[in-house]
C-alpha atoms as a PDB file:
ATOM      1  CA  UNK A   1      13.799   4.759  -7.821  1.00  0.00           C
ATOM      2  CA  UNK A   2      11.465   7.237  -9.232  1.00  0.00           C
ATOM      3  CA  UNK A   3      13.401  10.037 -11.170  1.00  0.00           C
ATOM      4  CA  UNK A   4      10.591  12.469 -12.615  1.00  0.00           C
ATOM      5  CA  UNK A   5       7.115  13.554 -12.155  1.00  0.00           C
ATOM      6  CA  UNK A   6       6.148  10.762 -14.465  1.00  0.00           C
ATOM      7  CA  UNK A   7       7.126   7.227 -12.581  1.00  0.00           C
ATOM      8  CA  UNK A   8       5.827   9.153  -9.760  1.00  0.00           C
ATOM      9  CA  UNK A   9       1.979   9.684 -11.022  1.00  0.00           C
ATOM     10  CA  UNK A  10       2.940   5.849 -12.369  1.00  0.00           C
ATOM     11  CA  UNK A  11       3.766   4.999  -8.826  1.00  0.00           C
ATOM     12  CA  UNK A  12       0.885   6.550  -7.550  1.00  0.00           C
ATOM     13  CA  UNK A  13      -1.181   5.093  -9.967  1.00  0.00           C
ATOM     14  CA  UNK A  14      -0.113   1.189  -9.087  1.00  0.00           C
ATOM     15  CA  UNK A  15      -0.503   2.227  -5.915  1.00  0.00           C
ATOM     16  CA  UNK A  16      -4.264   3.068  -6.276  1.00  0.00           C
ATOM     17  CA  UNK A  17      -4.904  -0.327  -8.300  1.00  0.00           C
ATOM     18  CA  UNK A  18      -3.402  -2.003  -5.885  1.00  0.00           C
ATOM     19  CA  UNK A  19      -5.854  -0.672  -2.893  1.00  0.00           C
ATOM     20  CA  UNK A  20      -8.465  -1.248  -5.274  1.00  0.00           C
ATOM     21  CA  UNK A  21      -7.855  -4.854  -5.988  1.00  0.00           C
ATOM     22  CA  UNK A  22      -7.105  -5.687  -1.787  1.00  0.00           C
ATOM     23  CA  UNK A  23     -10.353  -3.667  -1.274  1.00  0.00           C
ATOM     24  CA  UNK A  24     -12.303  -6.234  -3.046  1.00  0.00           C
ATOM     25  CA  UNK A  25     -10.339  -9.280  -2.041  1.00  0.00           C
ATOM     26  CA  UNK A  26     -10.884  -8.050   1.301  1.00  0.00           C
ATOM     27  CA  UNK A  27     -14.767  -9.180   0.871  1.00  0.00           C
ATOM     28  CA  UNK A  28     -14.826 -12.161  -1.345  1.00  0.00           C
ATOM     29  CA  UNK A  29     -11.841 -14.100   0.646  1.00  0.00           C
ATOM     30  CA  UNK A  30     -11.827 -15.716   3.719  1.00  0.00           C
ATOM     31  CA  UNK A  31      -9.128 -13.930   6.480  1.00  0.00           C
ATOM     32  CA  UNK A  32      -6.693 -16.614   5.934  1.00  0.00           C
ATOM     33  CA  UNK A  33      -6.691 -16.297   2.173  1.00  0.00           C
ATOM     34  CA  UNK A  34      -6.616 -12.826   2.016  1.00  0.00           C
ATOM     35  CA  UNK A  35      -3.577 -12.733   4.730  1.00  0.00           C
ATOM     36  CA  UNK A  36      -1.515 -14.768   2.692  1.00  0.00           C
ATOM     37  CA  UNK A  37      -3.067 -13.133  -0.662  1.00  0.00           C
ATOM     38  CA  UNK A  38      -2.546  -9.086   0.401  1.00  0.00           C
ATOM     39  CA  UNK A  39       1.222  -9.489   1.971  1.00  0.00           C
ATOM     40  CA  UNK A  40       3.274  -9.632  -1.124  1.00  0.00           C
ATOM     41  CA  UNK A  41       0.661  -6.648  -2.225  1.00  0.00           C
ATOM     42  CA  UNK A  42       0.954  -4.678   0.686  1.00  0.00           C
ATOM     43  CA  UNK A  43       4.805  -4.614   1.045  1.00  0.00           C
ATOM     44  CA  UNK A  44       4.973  -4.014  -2.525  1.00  0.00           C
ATOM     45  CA  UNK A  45       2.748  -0.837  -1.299  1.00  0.00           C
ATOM     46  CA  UNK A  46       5.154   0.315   1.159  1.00  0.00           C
ATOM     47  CA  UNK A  47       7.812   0.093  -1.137  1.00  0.00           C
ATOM     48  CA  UNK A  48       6.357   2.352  -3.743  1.00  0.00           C
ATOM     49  CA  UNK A  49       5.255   5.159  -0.821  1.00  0.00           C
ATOM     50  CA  UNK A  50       8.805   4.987   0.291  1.00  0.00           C
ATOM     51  CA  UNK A  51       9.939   5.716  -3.236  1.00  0.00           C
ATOM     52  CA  UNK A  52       7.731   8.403  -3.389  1.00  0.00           C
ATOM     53  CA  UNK A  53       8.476   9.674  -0.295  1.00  0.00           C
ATOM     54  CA  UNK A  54      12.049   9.798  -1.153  1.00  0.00           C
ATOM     55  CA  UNK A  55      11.331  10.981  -4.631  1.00  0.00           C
ATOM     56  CA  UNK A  56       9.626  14.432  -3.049  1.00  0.00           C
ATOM     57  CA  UNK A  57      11.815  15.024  -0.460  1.00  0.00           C
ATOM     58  CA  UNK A  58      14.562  15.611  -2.823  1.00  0.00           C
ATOM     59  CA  UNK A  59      15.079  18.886  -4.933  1.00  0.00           C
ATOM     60  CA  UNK A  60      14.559  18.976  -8.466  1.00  0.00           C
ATOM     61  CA  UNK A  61      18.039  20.541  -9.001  1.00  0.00           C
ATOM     62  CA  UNK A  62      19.652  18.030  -7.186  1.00  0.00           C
ATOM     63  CA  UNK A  63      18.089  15.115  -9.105  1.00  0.00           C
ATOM     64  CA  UNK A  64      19.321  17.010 -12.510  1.00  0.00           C
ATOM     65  CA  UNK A  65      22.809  16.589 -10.733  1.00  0.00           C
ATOM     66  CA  UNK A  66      22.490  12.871  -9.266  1.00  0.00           C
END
């Protein structure tokens, strides 16, 4: 759960070096390998957005109540 602006420029950054890293494993693997290589990557991915999805859809005040 992301809980300030900070985690979520930190979320946004592992996000980033994540696309970065299945970017280039997207080239030097074969489609197999980088199937099996990029899921655990690219759920961990959707996980993050969500957080930061949920993260900005809430009010500031109401996360200095939560």
């Amino acid at each position: 759960m992301i809980l300030d602006d900070e985690q979520l420029h930190q979320a946004q950054s592992d996000i980033q070096k994540m696309w970065r890293f299945l970017e280039a494993a997207r080239r030097t693997h074969s489609t197999l390998d980088y199937e099996r290589l990029a899921a655990p990557y690219l759920l961990q991915i959707q996980q993050r957005q969500q957080e930061i999805l949920e993260y900005l859809s809430t009010k500031s005040e109401e996360m200095a109540v939560a």
